[in-house]
PDB file of N, CA and C in Angstrom:
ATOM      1  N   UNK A   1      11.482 -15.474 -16.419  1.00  0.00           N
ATOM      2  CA  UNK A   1      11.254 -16.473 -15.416  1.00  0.00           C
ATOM      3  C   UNK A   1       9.814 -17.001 -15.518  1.00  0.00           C
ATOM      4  N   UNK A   2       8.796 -16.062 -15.987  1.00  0.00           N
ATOM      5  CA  UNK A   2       7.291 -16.556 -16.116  1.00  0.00           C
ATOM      6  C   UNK A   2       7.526 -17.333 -16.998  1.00  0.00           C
ATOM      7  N   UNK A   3       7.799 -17.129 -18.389  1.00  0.00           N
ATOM      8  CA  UNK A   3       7.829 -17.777 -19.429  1.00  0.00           C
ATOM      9  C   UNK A   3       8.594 -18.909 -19.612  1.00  0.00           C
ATOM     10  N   UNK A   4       9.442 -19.541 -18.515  1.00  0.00           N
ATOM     11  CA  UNK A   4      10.407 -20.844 -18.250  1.00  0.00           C
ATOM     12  C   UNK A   4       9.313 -21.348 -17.053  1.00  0.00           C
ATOM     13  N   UNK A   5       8.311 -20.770 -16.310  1.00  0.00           N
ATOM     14  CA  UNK A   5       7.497 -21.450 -15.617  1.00  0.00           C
ATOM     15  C   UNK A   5       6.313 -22.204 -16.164  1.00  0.00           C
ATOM     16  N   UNK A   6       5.843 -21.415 -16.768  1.00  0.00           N
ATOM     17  CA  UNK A   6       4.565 -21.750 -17.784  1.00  0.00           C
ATOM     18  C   UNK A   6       5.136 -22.849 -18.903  1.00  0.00           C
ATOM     19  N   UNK A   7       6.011 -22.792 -19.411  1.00  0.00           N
ATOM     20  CA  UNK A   7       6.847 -23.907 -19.960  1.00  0.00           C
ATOM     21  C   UNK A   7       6.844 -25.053 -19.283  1.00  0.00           C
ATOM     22  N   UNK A   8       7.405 -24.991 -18.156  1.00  0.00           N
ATOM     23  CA  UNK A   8       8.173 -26.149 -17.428  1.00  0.00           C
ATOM     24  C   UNK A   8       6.689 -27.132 -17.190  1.00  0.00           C
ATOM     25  N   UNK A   9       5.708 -26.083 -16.581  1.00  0.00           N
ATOM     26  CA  UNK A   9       4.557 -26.421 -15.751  1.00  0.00           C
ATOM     27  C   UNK A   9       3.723 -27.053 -16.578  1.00  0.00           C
ATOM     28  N   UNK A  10       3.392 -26.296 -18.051  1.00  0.00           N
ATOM     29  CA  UNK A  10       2.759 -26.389 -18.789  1.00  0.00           C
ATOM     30  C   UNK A  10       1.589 -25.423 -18.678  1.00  0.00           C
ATOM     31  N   UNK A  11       1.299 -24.410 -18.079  1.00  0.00           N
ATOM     32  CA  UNK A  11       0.257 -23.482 -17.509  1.00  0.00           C
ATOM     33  C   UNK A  11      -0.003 -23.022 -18.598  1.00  0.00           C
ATOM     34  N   UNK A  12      -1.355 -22.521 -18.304  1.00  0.00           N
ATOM     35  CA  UNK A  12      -2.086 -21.871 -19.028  1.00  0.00           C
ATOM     36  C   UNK A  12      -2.230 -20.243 -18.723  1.00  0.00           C
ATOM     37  N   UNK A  13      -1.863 -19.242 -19.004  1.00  0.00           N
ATOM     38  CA  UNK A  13      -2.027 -18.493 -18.182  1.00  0.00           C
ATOM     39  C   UNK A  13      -2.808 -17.109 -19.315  1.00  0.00           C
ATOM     40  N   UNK A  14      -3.774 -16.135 -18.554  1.00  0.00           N
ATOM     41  CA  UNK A  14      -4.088 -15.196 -19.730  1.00  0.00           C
ATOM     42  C   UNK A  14      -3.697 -13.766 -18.800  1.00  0.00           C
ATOM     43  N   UNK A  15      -3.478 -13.148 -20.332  1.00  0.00           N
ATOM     44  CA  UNK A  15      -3.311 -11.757 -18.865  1.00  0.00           C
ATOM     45  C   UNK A  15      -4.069 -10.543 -19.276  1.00  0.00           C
ATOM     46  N   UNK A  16      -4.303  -9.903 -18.458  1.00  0.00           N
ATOM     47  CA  UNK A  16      -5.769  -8.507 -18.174  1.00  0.00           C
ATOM     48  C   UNK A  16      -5.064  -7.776 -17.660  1.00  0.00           C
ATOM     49  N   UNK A  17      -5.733  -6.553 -18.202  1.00  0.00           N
ATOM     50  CA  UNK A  17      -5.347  -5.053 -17.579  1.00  0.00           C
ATOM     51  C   UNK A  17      -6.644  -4.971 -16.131  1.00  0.00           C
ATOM     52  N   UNK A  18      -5.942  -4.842 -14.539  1.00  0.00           N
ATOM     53  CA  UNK A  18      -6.668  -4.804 -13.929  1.00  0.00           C
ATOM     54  C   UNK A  18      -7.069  -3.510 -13.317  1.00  0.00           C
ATOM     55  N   UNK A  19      -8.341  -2.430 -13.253  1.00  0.00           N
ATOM     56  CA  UNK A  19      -7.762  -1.293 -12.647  1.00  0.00           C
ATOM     57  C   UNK A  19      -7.543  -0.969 -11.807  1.00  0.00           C
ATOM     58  N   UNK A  20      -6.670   0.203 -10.960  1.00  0.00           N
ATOM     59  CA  UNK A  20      -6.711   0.232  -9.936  1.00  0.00           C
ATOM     60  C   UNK A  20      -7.694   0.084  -8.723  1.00  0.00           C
ATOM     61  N   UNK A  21      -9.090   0.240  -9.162  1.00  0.00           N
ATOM     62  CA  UNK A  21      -9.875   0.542  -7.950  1.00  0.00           C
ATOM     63  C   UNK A  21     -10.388  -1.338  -7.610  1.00  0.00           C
ATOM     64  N   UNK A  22     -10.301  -2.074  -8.790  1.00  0.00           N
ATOM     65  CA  UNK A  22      -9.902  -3.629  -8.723  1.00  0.00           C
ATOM     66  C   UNK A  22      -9.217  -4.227  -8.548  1.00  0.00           C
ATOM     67  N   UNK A  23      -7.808  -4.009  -8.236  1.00  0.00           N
ATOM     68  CA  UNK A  23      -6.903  -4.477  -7.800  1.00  0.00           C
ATOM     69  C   UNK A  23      -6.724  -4.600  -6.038  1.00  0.00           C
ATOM     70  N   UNK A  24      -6.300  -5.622  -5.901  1.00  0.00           N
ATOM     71  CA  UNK A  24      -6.236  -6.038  -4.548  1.00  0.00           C
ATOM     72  C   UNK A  24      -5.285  -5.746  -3.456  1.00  0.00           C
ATOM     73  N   UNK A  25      -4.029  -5.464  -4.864  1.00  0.00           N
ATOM     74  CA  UNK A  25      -2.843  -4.959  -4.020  1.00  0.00           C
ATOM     75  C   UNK A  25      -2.940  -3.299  -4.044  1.00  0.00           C
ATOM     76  N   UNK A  26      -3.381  -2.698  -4.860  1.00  0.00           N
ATOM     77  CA  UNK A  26      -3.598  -1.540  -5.130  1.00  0.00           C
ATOM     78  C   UNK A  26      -4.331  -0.746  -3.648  1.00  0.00           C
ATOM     79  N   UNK A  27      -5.485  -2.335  -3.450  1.00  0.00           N
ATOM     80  CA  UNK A  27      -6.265  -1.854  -2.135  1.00  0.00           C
ATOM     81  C   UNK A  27      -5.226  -1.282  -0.810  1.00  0.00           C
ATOM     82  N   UNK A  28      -4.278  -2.007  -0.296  1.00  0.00           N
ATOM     83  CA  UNK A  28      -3.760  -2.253   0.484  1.00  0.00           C
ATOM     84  C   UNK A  28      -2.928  -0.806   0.876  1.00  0.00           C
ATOM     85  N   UNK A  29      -2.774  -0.211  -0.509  1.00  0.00           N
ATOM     86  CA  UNK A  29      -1.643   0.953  -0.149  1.00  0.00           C
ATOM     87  C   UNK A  29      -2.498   2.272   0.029  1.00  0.00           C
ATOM     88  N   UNK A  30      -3.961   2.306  -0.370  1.00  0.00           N
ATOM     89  CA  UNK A  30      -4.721   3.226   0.240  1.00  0.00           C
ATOM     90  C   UNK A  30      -4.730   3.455   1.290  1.00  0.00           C
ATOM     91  N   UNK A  31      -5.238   5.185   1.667  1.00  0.00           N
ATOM     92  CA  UNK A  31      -4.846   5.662   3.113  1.00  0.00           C
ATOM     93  C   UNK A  31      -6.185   5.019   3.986  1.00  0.00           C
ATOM     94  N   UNK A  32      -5.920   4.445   5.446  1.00  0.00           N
ATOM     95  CA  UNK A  32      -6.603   3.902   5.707  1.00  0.00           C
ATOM     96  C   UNK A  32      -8.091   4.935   6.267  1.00  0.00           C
ATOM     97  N   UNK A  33      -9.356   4.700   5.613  1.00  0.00           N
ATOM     98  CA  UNK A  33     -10.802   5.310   6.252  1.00  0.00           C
ATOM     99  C   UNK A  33     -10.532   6.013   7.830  1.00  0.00           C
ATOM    100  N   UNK A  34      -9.782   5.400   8.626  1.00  0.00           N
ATOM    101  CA  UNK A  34      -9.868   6.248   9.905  1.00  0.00           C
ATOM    102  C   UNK A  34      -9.263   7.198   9.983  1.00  0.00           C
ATOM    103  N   UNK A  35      -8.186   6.920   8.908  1.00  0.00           N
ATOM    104  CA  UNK A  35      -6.891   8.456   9.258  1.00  0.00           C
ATOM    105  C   UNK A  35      -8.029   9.695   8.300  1.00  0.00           C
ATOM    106  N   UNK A  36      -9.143   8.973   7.576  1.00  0.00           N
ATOM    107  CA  UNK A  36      -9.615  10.584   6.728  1.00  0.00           C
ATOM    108  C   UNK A  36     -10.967  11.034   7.812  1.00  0.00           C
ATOM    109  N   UNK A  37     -11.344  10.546   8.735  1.00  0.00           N
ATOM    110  CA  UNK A  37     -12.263  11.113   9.568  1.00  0.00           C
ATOM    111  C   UNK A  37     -11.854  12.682  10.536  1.00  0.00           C
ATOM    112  N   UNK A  38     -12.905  12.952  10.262  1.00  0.00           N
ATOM    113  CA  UNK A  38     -12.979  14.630  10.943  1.00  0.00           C
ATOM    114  C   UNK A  38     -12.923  14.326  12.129  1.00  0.00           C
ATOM    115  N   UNK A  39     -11.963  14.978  12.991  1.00  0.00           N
ATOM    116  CA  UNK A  39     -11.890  14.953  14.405  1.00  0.00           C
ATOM    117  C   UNK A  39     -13.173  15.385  15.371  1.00  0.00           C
ATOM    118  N   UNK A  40     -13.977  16.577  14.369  1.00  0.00           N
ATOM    119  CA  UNK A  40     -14.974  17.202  15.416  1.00  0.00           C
ATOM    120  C   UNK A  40     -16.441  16.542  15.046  1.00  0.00           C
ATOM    121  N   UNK A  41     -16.346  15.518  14.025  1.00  0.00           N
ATOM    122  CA  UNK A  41     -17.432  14.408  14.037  1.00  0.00           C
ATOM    123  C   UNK A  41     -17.821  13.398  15.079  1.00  0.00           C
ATOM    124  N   UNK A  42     -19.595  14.142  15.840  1.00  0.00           N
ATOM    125  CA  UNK A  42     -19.634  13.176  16.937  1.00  0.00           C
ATOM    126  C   UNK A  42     -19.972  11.945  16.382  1.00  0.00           C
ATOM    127  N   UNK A  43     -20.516  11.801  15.785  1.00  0.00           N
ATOM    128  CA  UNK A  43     -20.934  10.364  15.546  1.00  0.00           C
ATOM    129  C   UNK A  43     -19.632   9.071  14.685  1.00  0.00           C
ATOM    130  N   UNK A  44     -18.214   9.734  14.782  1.00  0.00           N
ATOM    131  CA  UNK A  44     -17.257   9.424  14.650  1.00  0.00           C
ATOM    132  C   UNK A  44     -16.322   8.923  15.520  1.00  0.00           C
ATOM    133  N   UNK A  45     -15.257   7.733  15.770  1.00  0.00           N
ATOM    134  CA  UNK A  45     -14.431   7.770  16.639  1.00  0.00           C
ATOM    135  C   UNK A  45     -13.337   8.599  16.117  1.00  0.00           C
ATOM    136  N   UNK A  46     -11.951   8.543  16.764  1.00  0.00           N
ATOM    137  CA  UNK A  46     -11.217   9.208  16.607  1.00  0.00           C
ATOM    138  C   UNK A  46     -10.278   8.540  15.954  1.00  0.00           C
ATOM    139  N   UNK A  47      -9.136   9.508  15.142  1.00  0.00           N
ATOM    140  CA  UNK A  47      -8.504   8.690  14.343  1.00  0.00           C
ATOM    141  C   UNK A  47      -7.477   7.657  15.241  1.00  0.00           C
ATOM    142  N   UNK A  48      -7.232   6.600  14.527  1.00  0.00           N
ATOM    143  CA  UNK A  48      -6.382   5.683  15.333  1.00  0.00           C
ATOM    144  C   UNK A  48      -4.634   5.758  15.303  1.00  0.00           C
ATOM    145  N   UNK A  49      -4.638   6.371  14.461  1.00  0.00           N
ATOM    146  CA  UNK A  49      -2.992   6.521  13.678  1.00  0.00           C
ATOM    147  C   UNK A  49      -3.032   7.993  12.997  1.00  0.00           C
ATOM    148  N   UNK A  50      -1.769   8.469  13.194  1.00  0.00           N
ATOM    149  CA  UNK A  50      -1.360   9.815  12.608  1.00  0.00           C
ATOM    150  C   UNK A  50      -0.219   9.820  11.827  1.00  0.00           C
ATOM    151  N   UNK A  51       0.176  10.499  10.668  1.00  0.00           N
ATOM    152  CA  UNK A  51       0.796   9.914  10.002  1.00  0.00           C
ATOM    153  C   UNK A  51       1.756  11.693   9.764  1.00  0.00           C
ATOM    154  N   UNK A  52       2.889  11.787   9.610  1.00  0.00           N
ATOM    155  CA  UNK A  52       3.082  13.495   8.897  1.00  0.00           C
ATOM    156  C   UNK A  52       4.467  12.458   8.313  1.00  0.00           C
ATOM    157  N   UNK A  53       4.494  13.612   7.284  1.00  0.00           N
ATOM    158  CA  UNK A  53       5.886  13.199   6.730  1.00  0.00           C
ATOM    159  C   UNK A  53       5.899  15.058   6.108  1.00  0.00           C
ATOM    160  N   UNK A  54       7.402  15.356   6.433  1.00  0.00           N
ATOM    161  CA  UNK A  54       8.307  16.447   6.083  1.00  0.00           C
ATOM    162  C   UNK A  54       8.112  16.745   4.482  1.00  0.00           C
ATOM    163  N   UNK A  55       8.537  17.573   4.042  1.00  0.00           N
ATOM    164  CA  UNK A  55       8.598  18.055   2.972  1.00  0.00           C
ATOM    165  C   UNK A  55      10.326  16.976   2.226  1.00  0.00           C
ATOM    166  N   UNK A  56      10.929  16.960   3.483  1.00  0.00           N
ATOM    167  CA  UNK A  56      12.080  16.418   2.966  1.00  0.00           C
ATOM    168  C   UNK A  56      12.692  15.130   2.631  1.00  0.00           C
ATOM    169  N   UNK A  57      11.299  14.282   2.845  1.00  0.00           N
ATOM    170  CA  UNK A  57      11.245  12.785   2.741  1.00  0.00           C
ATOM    171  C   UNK A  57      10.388  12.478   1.131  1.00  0.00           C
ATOM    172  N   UNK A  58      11.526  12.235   0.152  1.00  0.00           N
ATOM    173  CA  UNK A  58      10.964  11.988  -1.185  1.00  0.00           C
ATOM    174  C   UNK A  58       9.946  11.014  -1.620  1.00  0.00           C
ATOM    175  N   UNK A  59       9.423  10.758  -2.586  1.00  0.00           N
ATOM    176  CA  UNK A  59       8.609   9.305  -2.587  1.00  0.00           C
ATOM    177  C   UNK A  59       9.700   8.012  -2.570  1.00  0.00           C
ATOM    178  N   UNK A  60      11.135   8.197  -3.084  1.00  0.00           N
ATOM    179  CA  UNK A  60      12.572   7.342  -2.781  1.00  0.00           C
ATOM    180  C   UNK A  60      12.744   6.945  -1.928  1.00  0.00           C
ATOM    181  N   UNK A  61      12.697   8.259  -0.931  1.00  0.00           N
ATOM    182  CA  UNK A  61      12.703   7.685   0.600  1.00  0.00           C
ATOM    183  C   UNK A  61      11.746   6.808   1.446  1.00  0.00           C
ATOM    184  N   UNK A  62      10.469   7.126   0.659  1.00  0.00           N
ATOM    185  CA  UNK A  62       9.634   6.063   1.182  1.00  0.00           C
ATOM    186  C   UNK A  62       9.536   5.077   1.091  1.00  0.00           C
ATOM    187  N   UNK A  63       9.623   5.072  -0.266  1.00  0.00           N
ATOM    188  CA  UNK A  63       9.837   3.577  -1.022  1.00  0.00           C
ATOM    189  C   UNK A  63      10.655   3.045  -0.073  1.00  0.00           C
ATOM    190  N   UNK A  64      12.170   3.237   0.050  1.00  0.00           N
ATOM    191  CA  UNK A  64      13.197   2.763   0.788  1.00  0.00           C
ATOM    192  C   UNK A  64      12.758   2.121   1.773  1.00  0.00           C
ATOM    193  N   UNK A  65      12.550   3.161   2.682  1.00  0.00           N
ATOM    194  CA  UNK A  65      11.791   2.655   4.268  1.00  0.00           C
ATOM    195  C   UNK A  65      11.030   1.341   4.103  1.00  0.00           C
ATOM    196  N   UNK A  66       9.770   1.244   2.801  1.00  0.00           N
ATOM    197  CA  UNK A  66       9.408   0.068   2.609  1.00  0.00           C
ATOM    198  C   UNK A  66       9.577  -1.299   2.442  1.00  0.00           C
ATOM    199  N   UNK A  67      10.790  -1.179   1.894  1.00  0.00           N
ATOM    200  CA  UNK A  67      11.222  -2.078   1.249  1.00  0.00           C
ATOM    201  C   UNK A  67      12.335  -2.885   2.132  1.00  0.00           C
ATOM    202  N   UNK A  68      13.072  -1.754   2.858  1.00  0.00           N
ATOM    203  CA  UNK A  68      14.166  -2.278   3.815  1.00  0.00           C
ATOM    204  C   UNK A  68      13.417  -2.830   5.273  1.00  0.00           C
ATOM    205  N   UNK A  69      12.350  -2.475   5.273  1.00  0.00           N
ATOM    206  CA  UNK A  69      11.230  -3.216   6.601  1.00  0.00           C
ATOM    207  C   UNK A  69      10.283  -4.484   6.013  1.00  0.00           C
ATOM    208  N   UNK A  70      11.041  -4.459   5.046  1.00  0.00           N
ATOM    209  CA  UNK A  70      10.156  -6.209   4.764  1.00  0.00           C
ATOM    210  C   UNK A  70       8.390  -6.108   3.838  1.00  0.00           C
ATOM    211  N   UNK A  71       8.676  -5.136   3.407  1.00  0.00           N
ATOM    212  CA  UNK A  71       6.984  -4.463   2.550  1.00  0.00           C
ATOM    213  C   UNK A  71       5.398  -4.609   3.932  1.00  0.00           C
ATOM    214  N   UNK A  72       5.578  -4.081   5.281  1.00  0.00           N
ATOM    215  CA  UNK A  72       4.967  -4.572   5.658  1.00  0.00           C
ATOM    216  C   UNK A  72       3.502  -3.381   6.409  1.00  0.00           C
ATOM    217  N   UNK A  73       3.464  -2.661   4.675  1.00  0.00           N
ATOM    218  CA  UNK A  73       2.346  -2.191   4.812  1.00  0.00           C
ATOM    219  C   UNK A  73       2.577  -1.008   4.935  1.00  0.00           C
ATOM    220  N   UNK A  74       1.490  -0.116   4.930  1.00  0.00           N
ATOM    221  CA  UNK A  74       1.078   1.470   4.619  1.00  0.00           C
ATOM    222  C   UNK A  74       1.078   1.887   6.009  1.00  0.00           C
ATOM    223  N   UNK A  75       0.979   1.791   6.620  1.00  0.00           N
ATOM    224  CA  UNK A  75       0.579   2.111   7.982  1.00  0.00           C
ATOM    225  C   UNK A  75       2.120   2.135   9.099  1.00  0.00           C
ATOM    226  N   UNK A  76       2.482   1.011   9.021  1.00  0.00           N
ATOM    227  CA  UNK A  76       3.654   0.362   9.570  1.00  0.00           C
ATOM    228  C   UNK A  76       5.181   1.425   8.410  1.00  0.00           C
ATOM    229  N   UNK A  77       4.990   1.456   7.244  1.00  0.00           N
ATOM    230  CA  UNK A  77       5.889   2.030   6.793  1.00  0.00           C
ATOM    231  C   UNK A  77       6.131   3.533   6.843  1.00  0.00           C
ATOM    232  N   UNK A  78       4.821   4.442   7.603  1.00  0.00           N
ATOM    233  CA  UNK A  78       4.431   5.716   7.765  1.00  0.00           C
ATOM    234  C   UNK A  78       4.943   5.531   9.110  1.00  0.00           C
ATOM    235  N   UNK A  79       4.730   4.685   9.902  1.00  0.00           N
ATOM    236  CA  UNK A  79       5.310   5.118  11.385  1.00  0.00           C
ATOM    237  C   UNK A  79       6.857   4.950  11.290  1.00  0.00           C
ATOM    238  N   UNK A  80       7.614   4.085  10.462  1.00  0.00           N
ATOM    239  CA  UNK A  80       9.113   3.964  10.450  1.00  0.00           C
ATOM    240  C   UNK A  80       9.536   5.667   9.554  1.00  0.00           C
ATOM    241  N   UNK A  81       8.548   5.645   8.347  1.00  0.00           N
ATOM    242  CA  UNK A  81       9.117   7.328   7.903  1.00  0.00           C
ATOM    243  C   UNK A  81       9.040   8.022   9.218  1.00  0.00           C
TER     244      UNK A  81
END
């Protein structure tokens, strides 16, 4: 389908290996900075979101959950697991 777009369009397109810690979407699925704060840190607030998942929920199952809620994020897909 890229290659009938770039055709059609006439695009120019080049492609790069991007790494993860550069990638933008990559950013998004990191655990968010508040959930890794120490609870007994005063100069800390408290975490905003809690997250557990079972031993019995595969990375399949997560995926799933993700995907059947519309991809709408790390956070949002941990509270539906």
């Amino acid at each position: 389908m890229i290659r009938n777009l770039v055709a059609e369009y006439e695009l120019e397109v080049t492609i790069e290996l991007v790494g993860s810690a550069a990638n933008r979407a990559d950013e998004m699925t990191r655990v968010s900075n508040a959930w890794l704060q120490a609870a007994d840190s005063p100069d800390k607030s408290p975490p905003a979101a809690v997250a557990a998942i079972t031993s019995s929920a595969s990375p399949g199952d997560i995926r799933a959950i993700h995907e059947n809620i519309g991809h709408q994020g790390v956070r949002r897909t941990l509270w539906y697991a």
